[in-house]
PDB file of N, CA and C in Angstrom:
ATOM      1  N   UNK A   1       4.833 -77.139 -10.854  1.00  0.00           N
ATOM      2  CA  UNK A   1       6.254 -76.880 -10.980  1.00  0.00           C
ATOM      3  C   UNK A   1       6.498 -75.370 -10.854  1.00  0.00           C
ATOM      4  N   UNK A   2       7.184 -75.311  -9.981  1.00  0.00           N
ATOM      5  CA  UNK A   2       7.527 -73.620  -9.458  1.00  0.00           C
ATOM      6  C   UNK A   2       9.259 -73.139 -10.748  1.00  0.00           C
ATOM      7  N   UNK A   3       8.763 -72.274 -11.206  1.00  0.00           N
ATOM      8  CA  UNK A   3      10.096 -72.070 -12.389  1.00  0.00           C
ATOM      9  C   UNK A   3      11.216 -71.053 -11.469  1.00  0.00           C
ATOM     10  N   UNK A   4      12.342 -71.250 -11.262  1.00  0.00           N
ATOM     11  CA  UNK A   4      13.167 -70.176 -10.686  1.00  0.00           C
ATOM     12  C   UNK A   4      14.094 -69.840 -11.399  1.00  0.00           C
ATOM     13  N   UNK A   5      14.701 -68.715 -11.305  1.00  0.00           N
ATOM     14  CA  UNK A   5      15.615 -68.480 -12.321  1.00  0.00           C
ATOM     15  C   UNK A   5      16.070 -67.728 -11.190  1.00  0.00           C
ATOM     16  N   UNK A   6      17.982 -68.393 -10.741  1.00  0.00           N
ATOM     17  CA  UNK A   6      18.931 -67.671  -9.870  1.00  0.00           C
ATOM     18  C   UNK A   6      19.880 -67.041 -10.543  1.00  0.00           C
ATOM     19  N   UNK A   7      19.824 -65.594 -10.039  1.00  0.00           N
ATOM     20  CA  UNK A   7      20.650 -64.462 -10.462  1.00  0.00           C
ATOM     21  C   UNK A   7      21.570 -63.993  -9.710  1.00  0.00           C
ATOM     22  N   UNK A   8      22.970 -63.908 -10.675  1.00  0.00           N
ATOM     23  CA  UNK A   8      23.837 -63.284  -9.763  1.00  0.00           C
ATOM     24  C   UNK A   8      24.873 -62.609 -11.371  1.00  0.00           C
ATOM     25  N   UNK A   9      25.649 -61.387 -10.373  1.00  0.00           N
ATOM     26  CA  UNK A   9      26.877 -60.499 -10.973  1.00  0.00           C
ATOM     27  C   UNK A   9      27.637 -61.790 -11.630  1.00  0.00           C
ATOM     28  N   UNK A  10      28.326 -62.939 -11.062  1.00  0.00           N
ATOM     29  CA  UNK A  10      29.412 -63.722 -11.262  1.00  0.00           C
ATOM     30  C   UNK A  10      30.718 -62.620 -11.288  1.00  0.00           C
ATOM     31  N   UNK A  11      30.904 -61.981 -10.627  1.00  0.00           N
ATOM     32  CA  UNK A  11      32.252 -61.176 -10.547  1.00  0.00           C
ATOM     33  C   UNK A  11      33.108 -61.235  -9.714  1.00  0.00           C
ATOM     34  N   UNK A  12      33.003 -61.719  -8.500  1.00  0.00           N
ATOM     35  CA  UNK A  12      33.885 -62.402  -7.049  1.00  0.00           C
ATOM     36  C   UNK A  12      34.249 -63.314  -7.960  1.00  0.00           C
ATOM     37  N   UNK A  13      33.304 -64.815  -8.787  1.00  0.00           N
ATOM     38  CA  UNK A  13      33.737 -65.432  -9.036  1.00  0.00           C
ATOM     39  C   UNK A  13      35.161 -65.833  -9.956  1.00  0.00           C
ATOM     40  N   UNK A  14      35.564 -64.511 -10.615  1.00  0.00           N
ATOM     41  CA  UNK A  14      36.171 -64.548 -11.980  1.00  0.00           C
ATOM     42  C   UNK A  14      37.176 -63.796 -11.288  1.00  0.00           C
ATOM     43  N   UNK A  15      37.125 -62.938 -10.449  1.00  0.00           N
ATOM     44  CA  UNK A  15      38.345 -62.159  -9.490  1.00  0.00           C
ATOM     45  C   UNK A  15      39.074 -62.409  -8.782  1.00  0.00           C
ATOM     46  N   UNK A  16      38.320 -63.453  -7.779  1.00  0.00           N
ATOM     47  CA  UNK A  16      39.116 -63.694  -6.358  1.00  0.00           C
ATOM     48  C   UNK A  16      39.401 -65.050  -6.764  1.00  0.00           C
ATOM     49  N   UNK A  17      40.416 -65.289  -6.585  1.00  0.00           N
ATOM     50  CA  UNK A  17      40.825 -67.176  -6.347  1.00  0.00           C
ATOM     51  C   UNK A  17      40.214 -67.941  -5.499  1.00  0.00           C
ATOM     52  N   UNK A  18      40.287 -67.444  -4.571  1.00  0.00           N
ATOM     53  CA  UNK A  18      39.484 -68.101  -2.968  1.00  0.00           C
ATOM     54  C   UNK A  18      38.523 -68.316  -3.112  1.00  0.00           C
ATOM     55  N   UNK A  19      37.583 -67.127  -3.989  1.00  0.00           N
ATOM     56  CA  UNK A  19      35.806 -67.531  -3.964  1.00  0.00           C
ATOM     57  C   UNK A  19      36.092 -68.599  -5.478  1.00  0.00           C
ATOM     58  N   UNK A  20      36.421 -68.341  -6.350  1.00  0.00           N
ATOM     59  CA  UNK A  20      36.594 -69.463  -7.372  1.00  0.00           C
ATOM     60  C   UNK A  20      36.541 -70.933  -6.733  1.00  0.00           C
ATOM     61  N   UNK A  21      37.883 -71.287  -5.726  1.00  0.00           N
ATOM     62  CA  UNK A  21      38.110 -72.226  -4.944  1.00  0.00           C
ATOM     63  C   UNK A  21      37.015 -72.885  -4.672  1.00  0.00           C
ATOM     64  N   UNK A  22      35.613 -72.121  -3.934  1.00  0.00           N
ATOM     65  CA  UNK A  22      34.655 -72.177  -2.961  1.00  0.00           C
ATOM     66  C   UNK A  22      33.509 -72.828  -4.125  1.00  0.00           C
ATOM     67  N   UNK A  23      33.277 -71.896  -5.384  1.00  0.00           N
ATOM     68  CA  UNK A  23      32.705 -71.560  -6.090  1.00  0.00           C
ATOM     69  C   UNK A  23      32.977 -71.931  -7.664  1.00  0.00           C
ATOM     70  N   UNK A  24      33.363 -72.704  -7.832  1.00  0.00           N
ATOM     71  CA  UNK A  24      34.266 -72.693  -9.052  1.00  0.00           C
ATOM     72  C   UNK A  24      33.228 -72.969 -10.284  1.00  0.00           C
ATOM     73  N   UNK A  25      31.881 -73.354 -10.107  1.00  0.00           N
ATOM     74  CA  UNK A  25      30.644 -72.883 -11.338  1.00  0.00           C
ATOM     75  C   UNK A  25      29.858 -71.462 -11.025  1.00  0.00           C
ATOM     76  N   UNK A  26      30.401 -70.590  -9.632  1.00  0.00           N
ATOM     77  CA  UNK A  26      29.597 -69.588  -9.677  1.00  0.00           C
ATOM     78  C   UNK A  26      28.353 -69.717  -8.333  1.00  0.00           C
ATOM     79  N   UNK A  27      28.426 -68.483  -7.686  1.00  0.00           N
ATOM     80  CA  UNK A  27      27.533 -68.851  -6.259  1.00  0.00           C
ATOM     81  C   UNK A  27      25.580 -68.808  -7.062  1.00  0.00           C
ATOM     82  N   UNK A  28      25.460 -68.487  -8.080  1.00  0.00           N
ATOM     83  CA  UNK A  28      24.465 -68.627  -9.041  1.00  0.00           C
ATOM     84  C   UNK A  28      24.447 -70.261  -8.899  1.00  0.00           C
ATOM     85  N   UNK A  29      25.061 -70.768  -9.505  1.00  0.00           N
ATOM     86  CA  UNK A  29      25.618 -72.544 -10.045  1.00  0.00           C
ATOM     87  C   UNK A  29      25.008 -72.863  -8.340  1.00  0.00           C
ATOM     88  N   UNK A  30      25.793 -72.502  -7.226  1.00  0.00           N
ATOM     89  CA  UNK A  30      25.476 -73.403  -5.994  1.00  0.00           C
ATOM     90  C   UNK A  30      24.105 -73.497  -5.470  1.00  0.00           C
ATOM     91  N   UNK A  31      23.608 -72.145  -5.761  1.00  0.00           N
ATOM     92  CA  UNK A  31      22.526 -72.093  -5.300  1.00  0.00           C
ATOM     93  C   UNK A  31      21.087 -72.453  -6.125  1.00  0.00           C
ATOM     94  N   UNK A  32      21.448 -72.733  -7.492  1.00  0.00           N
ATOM     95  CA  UNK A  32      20.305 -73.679  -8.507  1.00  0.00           C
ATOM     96  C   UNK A  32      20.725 -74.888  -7.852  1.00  0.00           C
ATOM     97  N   UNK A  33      21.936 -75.525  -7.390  1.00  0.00           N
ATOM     98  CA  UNK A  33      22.158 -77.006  -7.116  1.00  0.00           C
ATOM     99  C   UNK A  33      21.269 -77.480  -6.071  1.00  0.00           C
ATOM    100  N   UNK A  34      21.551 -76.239  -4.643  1.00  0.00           N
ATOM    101  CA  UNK A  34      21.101 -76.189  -3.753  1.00  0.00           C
ATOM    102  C   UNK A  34      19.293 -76.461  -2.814  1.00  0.00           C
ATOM    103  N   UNK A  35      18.869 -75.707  -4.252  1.00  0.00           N
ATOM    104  CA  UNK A  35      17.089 -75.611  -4.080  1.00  0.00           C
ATOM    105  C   UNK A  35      16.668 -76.874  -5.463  1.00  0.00           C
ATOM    106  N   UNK A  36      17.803 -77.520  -6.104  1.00  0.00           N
ATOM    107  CA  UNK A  36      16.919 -78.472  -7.291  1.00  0.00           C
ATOM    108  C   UNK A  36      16.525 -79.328  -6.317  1.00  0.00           C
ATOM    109  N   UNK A  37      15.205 -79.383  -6.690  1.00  0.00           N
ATOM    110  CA  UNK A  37      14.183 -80.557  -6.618  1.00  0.00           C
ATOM    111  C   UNK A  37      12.852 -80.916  -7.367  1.00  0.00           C
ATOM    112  N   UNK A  38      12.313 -82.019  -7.485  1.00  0.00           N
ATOM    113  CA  UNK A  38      11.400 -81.984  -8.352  1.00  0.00           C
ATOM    114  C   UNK A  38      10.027 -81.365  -8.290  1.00  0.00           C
ATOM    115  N   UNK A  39      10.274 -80.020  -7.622  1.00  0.00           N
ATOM    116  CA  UNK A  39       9.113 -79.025  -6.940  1.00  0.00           C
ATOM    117  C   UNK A  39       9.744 -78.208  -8.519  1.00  0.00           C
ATOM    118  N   UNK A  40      11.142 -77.718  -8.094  1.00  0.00           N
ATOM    119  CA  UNK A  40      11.199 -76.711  -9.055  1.00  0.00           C
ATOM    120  C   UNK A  40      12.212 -76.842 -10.415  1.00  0.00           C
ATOM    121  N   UNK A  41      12.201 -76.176 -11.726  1.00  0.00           N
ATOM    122  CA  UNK A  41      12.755 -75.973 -12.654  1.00  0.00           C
ATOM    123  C   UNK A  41      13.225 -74.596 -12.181  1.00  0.00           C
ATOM    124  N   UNK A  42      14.753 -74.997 -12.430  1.00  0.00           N
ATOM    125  CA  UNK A  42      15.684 -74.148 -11.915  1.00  0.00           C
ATOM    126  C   UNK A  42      16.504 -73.764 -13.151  1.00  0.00           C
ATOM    127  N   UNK A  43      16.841 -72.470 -13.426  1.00  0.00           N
ATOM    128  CA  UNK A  43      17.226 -71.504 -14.717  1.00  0.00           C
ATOM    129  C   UNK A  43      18.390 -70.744 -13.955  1.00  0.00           C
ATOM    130  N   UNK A  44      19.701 -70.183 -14.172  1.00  0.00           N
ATOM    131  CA  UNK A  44      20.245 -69.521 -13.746  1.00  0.00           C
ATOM    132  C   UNK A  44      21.003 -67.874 -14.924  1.00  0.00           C
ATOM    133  N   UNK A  45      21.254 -67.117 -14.263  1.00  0.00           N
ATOM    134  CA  UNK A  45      21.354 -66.134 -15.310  1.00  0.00           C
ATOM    135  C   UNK A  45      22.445 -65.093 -14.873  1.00  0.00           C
ATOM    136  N   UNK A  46      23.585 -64.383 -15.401  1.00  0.00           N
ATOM    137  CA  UNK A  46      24.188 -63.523 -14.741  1.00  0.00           C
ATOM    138  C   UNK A  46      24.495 -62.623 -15.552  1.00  0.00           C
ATOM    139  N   UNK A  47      25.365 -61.082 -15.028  1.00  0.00           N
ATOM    140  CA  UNK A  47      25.177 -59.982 -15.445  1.00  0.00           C
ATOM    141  C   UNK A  47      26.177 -59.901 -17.123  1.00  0.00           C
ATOM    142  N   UNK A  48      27.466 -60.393 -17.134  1.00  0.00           N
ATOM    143  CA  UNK A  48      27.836 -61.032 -18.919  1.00  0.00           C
ATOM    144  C   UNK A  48      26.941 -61.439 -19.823  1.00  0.00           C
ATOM    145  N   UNK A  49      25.791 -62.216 -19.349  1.00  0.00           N
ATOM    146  CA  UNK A  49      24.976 -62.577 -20.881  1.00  0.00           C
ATOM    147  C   UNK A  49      24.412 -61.440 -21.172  1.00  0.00           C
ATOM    148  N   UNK A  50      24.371 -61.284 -22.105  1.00  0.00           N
ATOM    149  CA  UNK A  50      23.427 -60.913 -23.089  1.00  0.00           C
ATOM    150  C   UNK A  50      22.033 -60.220 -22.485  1.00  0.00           C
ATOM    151  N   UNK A  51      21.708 -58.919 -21.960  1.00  0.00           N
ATOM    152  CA  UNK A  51      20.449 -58.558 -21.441  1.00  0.00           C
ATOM    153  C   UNK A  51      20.370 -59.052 -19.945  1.00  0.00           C
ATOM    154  N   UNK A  52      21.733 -59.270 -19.157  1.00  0.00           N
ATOM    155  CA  UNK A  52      22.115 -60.055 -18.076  1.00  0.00           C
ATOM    156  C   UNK A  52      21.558 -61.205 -18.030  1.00  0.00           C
ATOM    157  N   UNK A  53      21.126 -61.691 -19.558  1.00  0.00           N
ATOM    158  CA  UNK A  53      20.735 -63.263 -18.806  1.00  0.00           C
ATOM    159  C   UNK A  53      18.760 -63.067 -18.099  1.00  0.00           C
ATOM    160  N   UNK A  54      18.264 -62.084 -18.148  1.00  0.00           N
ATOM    161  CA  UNK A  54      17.012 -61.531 -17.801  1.00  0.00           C
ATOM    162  C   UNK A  54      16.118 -60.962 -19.183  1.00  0.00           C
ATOM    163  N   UNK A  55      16.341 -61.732 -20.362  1.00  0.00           N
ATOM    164  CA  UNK A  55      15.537 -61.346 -21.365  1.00  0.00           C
ATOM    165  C   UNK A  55      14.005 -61.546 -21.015  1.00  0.00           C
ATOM    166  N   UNK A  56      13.406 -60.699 -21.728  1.00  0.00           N
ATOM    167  CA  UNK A  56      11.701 -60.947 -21.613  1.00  0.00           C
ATOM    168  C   UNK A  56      11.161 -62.486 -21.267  1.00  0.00           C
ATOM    169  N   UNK A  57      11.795 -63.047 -22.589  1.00  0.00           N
ATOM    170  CA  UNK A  57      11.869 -64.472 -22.642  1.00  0.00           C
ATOM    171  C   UNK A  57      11.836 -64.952 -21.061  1.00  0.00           C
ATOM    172  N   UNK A  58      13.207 -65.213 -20.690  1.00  0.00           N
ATOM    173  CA  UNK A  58      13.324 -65.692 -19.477  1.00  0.00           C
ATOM    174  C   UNK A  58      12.633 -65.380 -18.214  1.00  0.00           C
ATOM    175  N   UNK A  59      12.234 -64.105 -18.185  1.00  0.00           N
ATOM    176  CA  UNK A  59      11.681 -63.994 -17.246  1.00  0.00           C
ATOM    177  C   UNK A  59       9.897 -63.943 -17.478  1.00  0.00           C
ATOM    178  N   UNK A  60       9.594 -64.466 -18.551  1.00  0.00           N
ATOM    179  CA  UNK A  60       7.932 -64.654 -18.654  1.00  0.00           C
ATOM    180  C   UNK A  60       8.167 -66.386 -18.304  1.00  0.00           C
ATOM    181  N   UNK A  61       9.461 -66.399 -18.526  1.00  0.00           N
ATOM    182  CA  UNK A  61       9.090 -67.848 -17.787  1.00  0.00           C
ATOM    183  C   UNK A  61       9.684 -68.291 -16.432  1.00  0.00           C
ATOM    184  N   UNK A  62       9.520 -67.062 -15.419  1.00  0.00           N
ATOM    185  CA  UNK A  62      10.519 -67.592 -13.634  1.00  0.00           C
ATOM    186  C   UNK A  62       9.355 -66.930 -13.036  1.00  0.00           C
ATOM    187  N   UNK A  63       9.011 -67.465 -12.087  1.00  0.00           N
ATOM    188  CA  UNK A  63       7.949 -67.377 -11.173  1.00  0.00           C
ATOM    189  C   UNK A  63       8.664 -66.904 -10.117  1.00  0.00           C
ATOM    190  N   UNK A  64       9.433 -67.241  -9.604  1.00  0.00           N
ATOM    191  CA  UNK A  64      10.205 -66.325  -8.531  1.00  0.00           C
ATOM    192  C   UNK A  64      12.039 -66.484  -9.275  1.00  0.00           C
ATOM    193  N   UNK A  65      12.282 -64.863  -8.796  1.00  0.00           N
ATOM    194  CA  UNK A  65      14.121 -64.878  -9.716  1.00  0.00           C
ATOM    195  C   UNK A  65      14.503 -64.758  -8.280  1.00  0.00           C
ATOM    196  N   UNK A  66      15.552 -65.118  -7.955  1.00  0.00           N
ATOM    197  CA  UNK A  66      16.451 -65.182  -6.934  1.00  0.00           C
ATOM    198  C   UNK A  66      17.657 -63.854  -7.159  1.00  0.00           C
ATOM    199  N   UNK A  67      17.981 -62.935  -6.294  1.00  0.00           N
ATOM    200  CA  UNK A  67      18.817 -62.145  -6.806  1.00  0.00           C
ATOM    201  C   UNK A  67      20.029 -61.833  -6.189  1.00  0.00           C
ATOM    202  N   UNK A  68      21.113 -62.477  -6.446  1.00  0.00           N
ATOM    203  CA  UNK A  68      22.771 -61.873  -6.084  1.00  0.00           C
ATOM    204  C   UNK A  68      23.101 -61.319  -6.549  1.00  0.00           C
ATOM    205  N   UNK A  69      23.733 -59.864  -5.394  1.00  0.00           N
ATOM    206  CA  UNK A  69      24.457 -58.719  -5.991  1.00  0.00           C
ATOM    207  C   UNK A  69      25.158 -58.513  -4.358  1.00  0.00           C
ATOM    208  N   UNK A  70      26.380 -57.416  -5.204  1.00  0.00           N
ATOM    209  CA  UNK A  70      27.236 -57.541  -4.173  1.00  0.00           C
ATOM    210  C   UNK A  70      27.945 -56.586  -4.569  1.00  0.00           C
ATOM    211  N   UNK A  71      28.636 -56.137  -5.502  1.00  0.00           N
ATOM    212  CA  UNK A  71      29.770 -55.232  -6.021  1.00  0.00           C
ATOM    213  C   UNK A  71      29.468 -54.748  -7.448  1.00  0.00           C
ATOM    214  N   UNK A  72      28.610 -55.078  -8.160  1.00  0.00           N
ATOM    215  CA  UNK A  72      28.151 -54.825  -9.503  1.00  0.00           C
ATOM    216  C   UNK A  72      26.798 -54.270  -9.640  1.00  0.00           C
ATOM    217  N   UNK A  73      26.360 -53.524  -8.249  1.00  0.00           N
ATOM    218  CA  UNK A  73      25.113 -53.106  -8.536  1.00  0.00           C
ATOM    219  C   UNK A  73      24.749 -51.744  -9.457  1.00  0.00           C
ATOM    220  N   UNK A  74      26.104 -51.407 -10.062  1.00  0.00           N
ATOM    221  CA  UNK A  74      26.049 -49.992 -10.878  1.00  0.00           C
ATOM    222  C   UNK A  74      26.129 -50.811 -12.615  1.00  0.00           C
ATOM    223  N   UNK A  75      26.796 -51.841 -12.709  1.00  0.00           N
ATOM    224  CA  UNK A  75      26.752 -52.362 -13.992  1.00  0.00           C
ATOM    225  C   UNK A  75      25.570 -52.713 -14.672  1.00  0.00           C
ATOM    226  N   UNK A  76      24.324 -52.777 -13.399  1.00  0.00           N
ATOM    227  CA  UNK A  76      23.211 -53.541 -14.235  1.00  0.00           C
ATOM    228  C   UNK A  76      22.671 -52.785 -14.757  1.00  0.00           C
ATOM    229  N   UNK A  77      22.123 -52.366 -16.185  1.00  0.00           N
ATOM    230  CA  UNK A  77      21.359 -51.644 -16.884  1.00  0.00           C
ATOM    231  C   UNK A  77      19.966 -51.438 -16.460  1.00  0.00           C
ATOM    232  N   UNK A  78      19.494 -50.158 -17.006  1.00  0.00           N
ATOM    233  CA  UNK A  78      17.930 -49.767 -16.125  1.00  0.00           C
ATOM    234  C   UNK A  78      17.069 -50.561 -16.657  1.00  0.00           C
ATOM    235  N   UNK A  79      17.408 -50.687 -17.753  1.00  0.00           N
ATOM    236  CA  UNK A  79      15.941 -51.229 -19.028  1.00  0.00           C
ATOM    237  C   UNK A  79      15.912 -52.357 -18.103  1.00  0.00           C
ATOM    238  N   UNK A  80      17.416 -53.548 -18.270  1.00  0.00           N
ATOM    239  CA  UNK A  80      16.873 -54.643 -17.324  1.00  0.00           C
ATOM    240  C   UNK A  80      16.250 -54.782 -15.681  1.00  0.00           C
ATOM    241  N   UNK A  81      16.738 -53.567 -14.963  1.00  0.00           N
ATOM    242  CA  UNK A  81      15.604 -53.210 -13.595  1.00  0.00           C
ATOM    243  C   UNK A  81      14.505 -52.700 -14.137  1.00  0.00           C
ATOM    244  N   UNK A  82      14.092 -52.105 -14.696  1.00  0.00           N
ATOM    245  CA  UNK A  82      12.665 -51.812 -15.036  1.00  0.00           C
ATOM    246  C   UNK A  82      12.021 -53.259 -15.638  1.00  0.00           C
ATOM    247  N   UNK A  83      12.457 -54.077 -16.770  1.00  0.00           N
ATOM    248  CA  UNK A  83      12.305 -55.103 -17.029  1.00  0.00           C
ATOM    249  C   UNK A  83      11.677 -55.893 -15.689  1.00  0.00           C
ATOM    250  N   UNK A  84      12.368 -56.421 -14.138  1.00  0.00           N
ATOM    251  CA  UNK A  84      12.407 -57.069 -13.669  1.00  0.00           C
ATOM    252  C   UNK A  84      11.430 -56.260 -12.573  1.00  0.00           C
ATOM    253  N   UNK A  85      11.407 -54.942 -12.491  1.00  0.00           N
ATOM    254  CA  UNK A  85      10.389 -54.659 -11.373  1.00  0.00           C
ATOM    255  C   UNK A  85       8.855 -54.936 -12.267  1.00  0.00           C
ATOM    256  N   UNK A  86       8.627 -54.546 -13.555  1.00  0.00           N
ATOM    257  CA  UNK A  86       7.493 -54.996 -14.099  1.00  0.00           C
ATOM    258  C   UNK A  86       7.431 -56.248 -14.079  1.00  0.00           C
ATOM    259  N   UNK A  87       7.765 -56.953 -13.897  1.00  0.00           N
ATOM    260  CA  UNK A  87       7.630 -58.739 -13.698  1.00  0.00           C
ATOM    261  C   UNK A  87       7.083 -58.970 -12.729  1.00  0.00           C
ATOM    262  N   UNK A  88       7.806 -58.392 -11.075  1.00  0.00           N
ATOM    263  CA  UNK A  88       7.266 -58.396  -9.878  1.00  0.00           C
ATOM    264  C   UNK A  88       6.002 -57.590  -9.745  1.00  0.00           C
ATOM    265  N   UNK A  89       5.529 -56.339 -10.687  1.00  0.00           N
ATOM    266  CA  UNK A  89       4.670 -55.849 -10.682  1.00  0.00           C
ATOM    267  C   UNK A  89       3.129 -56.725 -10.865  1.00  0.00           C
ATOM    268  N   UNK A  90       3.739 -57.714 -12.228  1.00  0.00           N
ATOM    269  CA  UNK A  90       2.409 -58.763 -12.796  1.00  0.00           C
ATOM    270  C   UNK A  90       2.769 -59.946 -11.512  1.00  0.00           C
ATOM    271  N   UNK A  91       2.982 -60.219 -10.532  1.00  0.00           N
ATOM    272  CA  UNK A  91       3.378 -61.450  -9.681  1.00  0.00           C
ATOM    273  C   UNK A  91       4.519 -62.189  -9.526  1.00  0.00           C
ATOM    274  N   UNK A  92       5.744 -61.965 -10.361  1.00  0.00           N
ATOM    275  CA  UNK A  92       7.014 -62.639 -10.253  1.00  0.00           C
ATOM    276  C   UNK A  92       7.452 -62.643  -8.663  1.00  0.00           C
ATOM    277  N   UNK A  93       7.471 -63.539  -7.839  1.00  0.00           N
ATOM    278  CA  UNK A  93       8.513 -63.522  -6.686  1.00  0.00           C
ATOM    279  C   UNK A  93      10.037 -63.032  -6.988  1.00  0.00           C
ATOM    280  N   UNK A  94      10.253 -62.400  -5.833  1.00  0.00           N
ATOM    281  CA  UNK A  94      11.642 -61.656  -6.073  1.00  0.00           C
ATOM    282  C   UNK A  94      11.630 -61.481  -4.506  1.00  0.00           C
ATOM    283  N   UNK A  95      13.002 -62.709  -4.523  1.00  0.00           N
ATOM    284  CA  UNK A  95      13.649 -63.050  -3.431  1.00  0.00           C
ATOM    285  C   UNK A  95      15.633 -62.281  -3.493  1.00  0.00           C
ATOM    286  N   UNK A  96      15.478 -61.131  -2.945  1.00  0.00           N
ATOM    287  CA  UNK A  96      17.418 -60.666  -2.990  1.00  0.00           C
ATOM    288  C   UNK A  96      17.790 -61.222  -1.899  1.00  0.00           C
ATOM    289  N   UNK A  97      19.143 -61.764  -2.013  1.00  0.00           N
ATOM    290  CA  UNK A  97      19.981 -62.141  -1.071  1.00  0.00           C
ATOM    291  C   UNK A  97      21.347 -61.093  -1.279  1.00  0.00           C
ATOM    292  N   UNK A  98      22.441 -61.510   0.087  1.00  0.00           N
ATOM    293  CA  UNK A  98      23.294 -61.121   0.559  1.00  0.00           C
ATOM    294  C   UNK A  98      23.060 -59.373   0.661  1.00  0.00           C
ATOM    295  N   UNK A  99      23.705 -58.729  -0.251  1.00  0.00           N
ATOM    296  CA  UNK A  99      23.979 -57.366  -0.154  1.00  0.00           C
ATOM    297  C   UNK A  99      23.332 -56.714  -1.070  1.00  0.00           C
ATOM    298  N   UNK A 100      22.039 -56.990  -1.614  1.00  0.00           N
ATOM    299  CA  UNK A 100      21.083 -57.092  -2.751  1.00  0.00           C
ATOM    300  C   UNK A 100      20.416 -55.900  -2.395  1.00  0.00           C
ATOM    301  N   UNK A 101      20.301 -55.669  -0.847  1.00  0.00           N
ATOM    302  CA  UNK A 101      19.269 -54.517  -0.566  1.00  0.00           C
ATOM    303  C   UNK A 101      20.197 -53.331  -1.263  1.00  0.00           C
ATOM    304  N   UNK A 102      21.379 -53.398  -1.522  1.00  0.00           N
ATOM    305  CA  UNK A 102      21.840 -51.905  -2.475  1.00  0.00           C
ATOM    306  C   UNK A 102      21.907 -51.884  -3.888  1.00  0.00           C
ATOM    307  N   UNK A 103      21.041 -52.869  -4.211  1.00  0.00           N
ATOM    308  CA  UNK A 103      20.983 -53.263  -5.943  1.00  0.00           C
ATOM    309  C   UNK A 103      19.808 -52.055  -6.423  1.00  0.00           C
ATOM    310  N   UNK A 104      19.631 -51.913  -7.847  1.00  0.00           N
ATOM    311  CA  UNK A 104      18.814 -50.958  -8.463  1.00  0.00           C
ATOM    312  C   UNK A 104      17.422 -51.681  -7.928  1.00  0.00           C
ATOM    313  N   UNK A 105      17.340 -52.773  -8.491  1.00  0.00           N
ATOM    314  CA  UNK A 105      16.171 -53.403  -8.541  1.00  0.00           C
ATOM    315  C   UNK A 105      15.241 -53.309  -6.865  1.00  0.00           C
ATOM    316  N   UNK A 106      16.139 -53.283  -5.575  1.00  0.00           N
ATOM    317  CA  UNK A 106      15.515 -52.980  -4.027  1.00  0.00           C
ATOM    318  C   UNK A 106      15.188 -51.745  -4.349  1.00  0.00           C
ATOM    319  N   UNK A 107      15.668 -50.887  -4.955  1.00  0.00           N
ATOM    320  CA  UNK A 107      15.417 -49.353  -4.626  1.00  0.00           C
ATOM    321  C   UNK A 107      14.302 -48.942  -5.702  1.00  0.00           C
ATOM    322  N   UNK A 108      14.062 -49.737  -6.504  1.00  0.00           N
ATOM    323  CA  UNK A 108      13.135 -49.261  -7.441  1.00  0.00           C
ATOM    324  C   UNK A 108      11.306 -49.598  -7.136  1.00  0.00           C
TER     325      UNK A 108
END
């Protein structure tokens, strides 16, 4: 069982009507729907919770995190990019999508 945990801002979602429309649990939400299968346990997490949703916890348990960013790449705290590049450091897969290559976590 491959563990994933999909990450995203959720901030289009809560802003724009249109992406709500599209999106209305969150492009996080579509894309755990999207890859469930009984290959993987699918976790989703975004930048409002608590430690964005990327506590130690959670991520000693995601084998690969999935990462959406788009407009909130200044909100995410360092501790949690340092957090998440040491993860990828011990083997975590770390897959960014859309506009991710300008997130802390690509540049670090």
């Amino acid at each position: 069982m491959i563990r994933v945990t999909v990450w995203n801002e959720f901030l289009h979602e809560k802003a724009h009507e249109e992406v709500t429309k599209v999106y209305p649990n969150g492009i996080h939400q579509a894309i755990a729907d999207g890859i469930a299968n009984e290959s993987f346990e699918v976790a989703t997490a975004t930048l409002d919770e608590p430690e964005h949703g990327l506590t130690e916890e959670r991520l000693n348990a995601t084998d690969v995190l999935i990462w959406w960013g788009h407009i909130g790449h200044d909100k995410v705290d360092d501790a949690i990019v340092e957090r998440v590049h040491q993860r990828v450091l011990e083997g975590m897969g770390l897959i960014v999508l859309h506009s991710g290559h300008f997130s802390k976590i690509s540049k670090s």
